[in-house]
N, C-alpha and C. Protein backbone atom coordinates (compact mmCIF):
# COMPACT_ATOMS: atom_id res chain seq x y z
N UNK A 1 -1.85 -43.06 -19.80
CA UNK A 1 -2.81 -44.14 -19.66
C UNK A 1 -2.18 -45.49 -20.02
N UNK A 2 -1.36 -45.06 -21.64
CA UNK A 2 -0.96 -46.47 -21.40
C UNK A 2 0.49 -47.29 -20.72
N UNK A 3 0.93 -46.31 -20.10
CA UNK A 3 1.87 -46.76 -18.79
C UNK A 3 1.00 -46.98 -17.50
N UNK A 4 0.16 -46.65 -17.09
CA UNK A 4 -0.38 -47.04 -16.33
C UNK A 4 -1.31 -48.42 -16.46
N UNK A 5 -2.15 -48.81 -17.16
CA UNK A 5 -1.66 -50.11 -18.18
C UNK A 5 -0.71 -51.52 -17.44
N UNK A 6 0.28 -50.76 -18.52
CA UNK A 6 1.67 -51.78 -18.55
C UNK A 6 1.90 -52.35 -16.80
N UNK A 7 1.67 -51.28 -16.06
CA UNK A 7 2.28 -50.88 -14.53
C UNK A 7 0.83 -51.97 -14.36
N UNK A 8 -0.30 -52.33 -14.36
CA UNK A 8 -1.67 -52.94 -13.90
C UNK A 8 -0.64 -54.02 -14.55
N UNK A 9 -0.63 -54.62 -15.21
CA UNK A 9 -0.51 -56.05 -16.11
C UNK A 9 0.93 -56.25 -15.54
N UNK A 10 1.78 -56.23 -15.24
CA UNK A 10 3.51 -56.34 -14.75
C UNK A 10 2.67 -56.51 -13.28
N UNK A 11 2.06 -55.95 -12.65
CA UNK A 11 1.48 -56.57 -11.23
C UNK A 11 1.12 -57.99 -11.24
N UNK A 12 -0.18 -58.08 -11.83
CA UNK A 12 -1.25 -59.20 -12.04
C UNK A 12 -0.04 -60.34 -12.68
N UNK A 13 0.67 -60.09 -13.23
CA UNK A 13 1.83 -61.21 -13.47
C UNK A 13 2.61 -61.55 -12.89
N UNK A 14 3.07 -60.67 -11.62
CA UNK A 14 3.94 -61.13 -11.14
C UNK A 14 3.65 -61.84 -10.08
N UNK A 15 2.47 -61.29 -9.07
CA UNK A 15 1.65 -61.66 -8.66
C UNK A 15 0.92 -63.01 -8.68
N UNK A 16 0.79 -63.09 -9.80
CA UNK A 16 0.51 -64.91 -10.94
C UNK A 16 1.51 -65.66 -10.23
N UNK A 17 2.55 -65.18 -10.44
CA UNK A 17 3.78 -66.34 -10.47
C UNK A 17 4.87 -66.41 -9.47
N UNK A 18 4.10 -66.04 -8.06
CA UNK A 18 4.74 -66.26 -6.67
C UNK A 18 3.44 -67.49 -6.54
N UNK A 19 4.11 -68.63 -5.79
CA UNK A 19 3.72 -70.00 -5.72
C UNK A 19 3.95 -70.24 -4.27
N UNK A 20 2.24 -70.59 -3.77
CA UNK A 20 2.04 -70.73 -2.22
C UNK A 20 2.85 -72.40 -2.04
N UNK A 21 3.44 -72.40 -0.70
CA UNK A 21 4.30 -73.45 -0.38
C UNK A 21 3.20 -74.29 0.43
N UNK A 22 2.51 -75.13 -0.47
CA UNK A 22 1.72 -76.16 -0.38
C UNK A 22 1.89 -77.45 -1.19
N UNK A 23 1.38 -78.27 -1.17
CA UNK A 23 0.85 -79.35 -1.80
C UNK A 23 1.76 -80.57 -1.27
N UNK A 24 2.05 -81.43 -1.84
CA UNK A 24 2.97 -82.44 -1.45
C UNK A 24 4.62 -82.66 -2.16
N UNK A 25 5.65 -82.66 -1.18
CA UNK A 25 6.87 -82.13 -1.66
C UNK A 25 8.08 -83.81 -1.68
N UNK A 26 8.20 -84.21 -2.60
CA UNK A 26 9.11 -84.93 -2.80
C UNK A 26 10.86 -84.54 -2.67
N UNK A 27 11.92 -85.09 -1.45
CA UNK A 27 13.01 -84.72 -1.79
C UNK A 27 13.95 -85.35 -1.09
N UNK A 28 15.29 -85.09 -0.71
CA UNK A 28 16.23 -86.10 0.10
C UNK A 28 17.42 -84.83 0.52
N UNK A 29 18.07 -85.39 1.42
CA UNK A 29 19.01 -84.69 1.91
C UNK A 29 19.94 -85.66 3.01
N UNK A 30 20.63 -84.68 3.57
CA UNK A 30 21.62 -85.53 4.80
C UNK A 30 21.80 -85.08 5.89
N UNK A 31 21.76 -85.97 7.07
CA UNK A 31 21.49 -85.21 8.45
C UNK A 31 23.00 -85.95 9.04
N UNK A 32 23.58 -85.06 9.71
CA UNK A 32 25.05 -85.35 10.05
C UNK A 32 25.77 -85.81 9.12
N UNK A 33 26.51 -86.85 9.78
CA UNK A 33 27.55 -87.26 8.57
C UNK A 33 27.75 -88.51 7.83
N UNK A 34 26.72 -88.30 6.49
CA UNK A 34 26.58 -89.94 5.74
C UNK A 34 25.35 -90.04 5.90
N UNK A 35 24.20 -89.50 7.21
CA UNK A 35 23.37 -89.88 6.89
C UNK A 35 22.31 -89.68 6.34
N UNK A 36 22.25 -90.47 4.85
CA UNK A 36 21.16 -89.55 3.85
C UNK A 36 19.84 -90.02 3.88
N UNK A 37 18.94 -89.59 3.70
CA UNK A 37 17.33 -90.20 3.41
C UNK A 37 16.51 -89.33 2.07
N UNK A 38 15.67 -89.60 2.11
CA UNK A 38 14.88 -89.30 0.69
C UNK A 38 13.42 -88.78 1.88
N UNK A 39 12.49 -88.01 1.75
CA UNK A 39 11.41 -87.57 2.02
C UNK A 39 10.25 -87.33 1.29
N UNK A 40 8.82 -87.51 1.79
CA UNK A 40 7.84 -86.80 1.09
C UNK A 40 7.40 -86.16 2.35
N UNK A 41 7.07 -84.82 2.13
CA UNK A 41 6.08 -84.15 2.67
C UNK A 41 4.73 -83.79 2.52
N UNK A 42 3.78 -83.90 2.95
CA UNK A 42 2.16 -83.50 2.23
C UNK A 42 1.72 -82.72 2.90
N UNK A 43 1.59 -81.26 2.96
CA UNK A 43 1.04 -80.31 3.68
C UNK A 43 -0.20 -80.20 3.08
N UNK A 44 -0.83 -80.92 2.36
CA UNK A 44 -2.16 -80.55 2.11
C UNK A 44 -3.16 -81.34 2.95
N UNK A 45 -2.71 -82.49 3.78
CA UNK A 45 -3.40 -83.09 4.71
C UNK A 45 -3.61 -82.25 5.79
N UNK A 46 -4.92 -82.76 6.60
CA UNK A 46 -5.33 -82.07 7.97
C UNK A 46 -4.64 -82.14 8.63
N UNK A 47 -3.61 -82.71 8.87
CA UNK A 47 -2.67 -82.84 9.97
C UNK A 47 -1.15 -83.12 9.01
N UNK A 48 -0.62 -82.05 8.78
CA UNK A 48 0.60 -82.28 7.54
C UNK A 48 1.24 -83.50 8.42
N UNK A 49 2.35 -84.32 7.23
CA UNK A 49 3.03 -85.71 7.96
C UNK A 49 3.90 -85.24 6.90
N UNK A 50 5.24 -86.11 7.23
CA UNK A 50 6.13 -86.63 6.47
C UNK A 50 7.01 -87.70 6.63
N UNK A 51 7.24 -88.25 5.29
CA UNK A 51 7.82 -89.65 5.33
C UNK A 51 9.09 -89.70 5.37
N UNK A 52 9.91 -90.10 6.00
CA UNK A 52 11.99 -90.02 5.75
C UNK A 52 11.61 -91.92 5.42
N UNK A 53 13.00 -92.17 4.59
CA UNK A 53 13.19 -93.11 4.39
C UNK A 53 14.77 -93.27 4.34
N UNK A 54 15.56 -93.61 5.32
CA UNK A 54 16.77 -93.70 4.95
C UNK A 54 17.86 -94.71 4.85
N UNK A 55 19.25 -94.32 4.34
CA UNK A 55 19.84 -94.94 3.59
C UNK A 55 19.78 -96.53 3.91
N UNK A 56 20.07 -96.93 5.71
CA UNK A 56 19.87 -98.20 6.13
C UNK A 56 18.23 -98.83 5.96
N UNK A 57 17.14 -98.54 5.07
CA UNK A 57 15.88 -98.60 5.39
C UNK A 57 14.82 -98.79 6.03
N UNK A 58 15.49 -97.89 7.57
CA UNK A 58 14.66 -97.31 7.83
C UNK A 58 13.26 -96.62 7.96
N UNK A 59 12.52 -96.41 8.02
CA UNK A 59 11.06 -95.59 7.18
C UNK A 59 10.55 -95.25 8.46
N UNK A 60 10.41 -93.54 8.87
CA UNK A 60 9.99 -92.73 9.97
C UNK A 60 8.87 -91.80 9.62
N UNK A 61 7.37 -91.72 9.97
CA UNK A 61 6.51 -90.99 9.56
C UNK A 61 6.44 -89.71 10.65
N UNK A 62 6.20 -88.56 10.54
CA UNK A 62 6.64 -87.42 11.77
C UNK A 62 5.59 -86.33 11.32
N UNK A 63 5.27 -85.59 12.18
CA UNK A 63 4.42 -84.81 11.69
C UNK A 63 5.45 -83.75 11.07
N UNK A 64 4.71 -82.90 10.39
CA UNK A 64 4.98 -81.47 10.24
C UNK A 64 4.33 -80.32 11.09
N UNK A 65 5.54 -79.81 12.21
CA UNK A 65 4.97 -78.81 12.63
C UNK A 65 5.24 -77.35 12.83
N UNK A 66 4.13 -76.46 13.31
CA UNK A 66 4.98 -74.93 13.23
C UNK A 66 5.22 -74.54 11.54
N UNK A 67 4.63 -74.64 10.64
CA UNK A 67 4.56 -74.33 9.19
C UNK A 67 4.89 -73.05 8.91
N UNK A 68 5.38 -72.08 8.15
CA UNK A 68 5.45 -70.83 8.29
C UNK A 68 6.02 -70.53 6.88
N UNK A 69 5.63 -69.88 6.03
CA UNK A 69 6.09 -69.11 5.19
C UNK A 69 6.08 -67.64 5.04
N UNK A 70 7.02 -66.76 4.43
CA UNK A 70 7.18 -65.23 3.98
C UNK A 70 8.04 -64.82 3.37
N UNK A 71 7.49 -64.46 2.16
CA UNK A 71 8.32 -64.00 0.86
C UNK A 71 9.38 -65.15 -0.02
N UNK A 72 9.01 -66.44 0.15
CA UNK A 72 9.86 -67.11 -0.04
C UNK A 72 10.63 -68.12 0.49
N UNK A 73 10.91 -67.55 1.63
CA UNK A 73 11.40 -67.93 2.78
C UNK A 73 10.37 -69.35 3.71
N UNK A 74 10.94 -70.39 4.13
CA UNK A 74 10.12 -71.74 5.09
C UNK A 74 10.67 -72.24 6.01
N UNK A 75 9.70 -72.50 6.89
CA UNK A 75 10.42 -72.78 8.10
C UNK A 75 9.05 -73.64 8.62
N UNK A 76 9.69 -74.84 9.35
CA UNK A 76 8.85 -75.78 9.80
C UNK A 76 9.88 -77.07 10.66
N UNK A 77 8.93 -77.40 11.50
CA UNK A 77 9.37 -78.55 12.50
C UNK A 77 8.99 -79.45 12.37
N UNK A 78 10.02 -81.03 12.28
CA UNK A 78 9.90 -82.10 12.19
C UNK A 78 10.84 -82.84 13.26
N UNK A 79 10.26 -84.02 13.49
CA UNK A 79 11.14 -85.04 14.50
C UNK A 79 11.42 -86.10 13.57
N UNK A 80 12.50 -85.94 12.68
CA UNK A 80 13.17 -87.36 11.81
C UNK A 80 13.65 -88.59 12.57
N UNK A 81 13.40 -88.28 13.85
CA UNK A 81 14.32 -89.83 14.77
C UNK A 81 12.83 -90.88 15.05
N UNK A 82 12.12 -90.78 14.79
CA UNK A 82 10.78 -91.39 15.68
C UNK A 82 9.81 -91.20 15.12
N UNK A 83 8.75 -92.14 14.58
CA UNK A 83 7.72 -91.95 14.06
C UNK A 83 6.31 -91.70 15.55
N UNK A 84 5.77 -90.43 14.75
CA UNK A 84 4.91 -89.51 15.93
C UNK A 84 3.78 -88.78 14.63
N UNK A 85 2.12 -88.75 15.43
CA UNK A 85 1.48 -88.41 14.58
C UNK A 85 0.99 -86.88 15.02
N UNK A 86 1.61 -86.24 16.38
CA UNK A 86 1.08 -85.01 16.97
C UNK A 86 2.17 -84.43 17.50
N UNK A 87 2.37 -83.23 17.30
CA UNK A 87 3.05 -82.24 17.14
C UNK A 87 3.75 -82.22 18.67
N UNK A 88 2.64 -82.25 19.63
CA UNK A 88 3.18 -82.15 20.93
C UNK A 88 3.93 -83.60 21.54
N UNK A 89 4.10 -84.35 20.60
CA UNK A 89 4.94 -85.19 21.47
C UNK A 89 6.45 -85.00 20.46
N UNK A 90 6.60 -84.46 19.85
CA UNK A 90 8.40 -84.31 19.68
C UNK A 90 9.01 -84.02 20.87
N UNK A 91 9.90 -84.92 20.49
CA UNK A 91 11.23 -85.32 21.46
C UNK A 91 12.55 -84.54 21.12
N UNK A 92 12.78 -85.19 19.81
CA UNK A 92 14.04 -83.90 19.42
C UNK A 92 13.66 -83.12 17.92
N UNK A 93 13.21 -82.07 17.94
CA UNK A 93 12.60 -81.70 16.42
C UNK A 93 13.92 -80.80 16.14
N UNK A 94 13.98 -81.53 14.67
CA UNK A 94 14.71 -80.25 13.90
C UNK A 94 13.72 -79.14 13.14
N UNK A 95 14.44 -78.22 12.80
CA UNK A 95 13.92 -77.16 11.89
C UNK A 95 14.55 -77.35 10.70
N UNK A 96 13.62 -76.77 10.37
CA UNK A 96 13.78 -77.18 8.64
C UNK A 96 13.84 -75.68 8.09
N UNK A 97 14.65 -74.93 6.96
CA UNK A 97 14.78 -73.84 7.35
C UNK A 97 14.72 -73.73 5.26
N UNK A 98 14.12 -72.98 4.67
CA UNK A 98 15.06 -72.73 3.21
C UNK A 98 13.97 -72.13 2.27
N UNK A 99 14.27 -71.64 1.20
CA UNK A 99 13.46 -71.08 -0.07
C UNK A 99 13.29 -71.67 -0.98
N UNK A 100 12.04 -71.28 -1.35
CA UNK A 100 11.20 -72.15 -2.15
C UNK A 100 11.02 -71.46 -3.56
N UNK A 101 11.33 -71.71 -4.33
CA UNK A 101 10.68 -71.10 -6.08
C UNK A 101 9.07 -71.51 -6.81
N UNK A 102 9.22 -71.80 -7.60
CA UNK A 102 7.33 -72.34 -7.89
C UNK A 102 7.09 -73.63 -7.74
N UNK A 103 8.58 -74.60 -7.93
CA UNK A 103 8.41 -76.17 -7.47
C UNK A 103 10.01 -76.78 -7.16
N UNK A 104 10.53 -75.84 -6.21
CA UNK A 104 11.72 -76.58 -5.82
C UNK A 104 12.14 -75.58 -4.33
N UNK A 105 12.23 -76.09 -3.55
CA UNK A 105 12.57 -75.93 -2.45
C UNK A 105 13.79 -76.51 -1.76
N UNK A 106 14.77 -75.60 -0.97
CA UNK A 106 16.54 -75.95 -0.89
C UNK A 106 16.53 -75.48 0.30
N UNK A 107 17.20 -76.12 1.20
CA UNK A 107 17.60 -75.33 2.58
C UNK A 107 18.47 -76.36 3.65
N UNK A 108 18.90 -76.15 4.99
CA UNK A 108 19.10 -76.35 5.94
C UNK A 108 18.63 -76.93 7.19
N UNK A 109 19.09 -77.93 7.25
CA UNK A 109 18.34 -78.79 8.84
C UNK A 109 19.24 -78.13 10.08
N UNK A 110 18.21 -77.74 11.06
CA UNK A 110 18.74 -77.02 11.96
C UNK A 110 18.56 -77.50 12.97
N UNK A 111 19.39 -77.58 14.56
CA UNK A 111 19.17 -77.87 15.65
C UNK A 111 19.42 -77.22 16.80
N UNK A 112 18.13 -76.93 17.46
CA UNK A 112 18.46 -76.55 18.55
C UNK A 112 19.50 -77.00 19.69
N UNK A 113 20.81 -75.79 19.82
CA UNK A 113 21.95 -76.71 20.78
C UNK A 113 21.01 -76.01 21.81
N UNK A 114 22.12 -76.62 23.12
CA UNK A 114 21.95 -75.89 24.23
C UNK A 114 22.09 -74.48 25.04
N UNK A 115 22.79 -73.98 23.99
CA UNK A 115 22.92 -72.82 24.06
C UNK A 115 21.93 -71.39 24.03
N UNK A 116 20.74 -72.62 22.76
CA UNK A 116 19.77 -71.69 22.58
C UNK A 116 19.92 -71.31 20.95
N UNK A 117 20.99 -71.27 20.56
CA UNK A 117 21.30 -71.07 19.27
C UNK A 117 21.40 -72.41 18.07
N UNK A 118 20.43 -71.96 16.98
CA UNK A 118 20.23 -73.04 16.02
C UNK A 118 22.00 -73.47 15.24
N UNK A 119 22.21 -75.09 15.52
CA UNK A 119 23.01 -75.38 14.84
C UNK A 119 22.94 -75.89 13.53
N UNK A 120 23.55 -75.85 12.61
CA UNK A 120 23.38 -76.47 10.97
C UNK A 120 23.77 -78.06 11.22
N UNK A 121 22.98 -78.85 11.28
CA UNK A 121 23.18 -80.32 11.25
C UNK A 121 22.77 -81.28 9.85
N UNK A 122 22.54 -80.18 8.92
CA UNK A 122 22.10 -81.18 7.12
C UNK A 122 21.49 -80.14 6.39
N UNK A 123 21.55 -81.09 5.20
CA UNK A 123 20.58 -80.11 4.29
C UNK A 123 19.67 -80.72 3.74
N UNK A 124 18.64 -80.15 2.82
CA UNK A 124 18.03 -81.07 1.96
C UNK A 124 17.51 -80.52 0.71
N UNK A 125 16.96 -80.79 -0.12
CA UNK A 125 16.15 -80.30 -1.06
C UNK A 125 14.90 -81.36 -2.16
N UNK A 126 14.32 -80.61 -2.39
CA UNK A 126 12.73 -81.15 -2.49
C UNK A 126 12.27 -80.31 -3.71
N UNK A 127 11.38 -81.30 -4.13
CA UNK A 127 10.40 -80.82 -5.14
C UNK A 127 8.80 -81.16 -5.15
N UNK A 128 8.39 -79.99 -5.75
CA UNK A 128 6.79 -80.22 -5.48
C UNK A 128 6.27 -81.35 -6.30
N UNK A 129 5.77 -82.37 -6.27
CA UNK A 129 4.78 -83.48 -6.68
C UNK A 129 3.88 -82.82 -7.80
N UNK A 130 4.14 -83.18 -8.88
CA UNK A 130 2.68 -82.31 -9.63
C UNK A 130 2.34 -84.18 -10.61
N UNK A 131 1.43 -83.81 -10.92
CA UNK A 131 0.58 -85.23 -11.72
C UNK A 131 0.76 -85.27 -13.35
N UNK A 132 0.97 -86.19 -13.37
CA UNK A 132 1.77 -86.15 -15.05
C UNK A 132 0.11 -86.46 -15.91
């Protein structure tokens, strides 16, 4: 009984402390070569957006689209070249590709070549926004 117990409570905890990939994500990274920007993302809006701001200052608002999480794992589409408020007008979207912990998220900017096959064109990494 009381391993079975232990085995209930080691669930309900662990369970606790897998962290849904929401809210609004502060972070920066680099797309080709040199060029860096800083981002917020807010997936808690009706229509997720995100902000790039980069190194020449620049400032591009893009939606977030195609959202997808599992087990950790994220994947989502953005157009960083062009500020656009609907999904269906991207022109050139990258993917955004990487894993997330309870407030930090790391990964890979990806591009579709012509081939069909995703190329690695940057990286970035981000953190979740929480309120002091």
């Amino acid at each position: 009984m009381r391993v079975k117990f232990l085995v209930i409570i080691a669930a309900v905890l662990v369970s606790g402390c897998s962290a849904a990939f929401n809210g609004k994500w502060d972070g920066s990274g680099e797309i080709g070569e040199a060029r860096f920007f800083s981002f917020t993302v807010d997936l808690n809006a009706a229509k997720p957006s995100a902000t790039f701001v980069y190194s020449g200052g620049q400032t591009v608002t893009t939606a977030v689209c195609e959202v997808s999480e599992q087990d950790g794992r994220v994947k989502f589409l953005m157009d960083p070249s062009r500020s656009i408020d609907d999904c269906s007008t991207m022109v050139r979207p990258f993917i955004f590709v990487g894993v997330f912990g309870r407030d930090v998220l790391t990964g890979n900017v990806m591009e579709q070549a012509s081939s069909g096959e995703d190329r690695l064109v940057g990286v970035f990494r981000a953190f979740r926004f929480r309120k002091s």
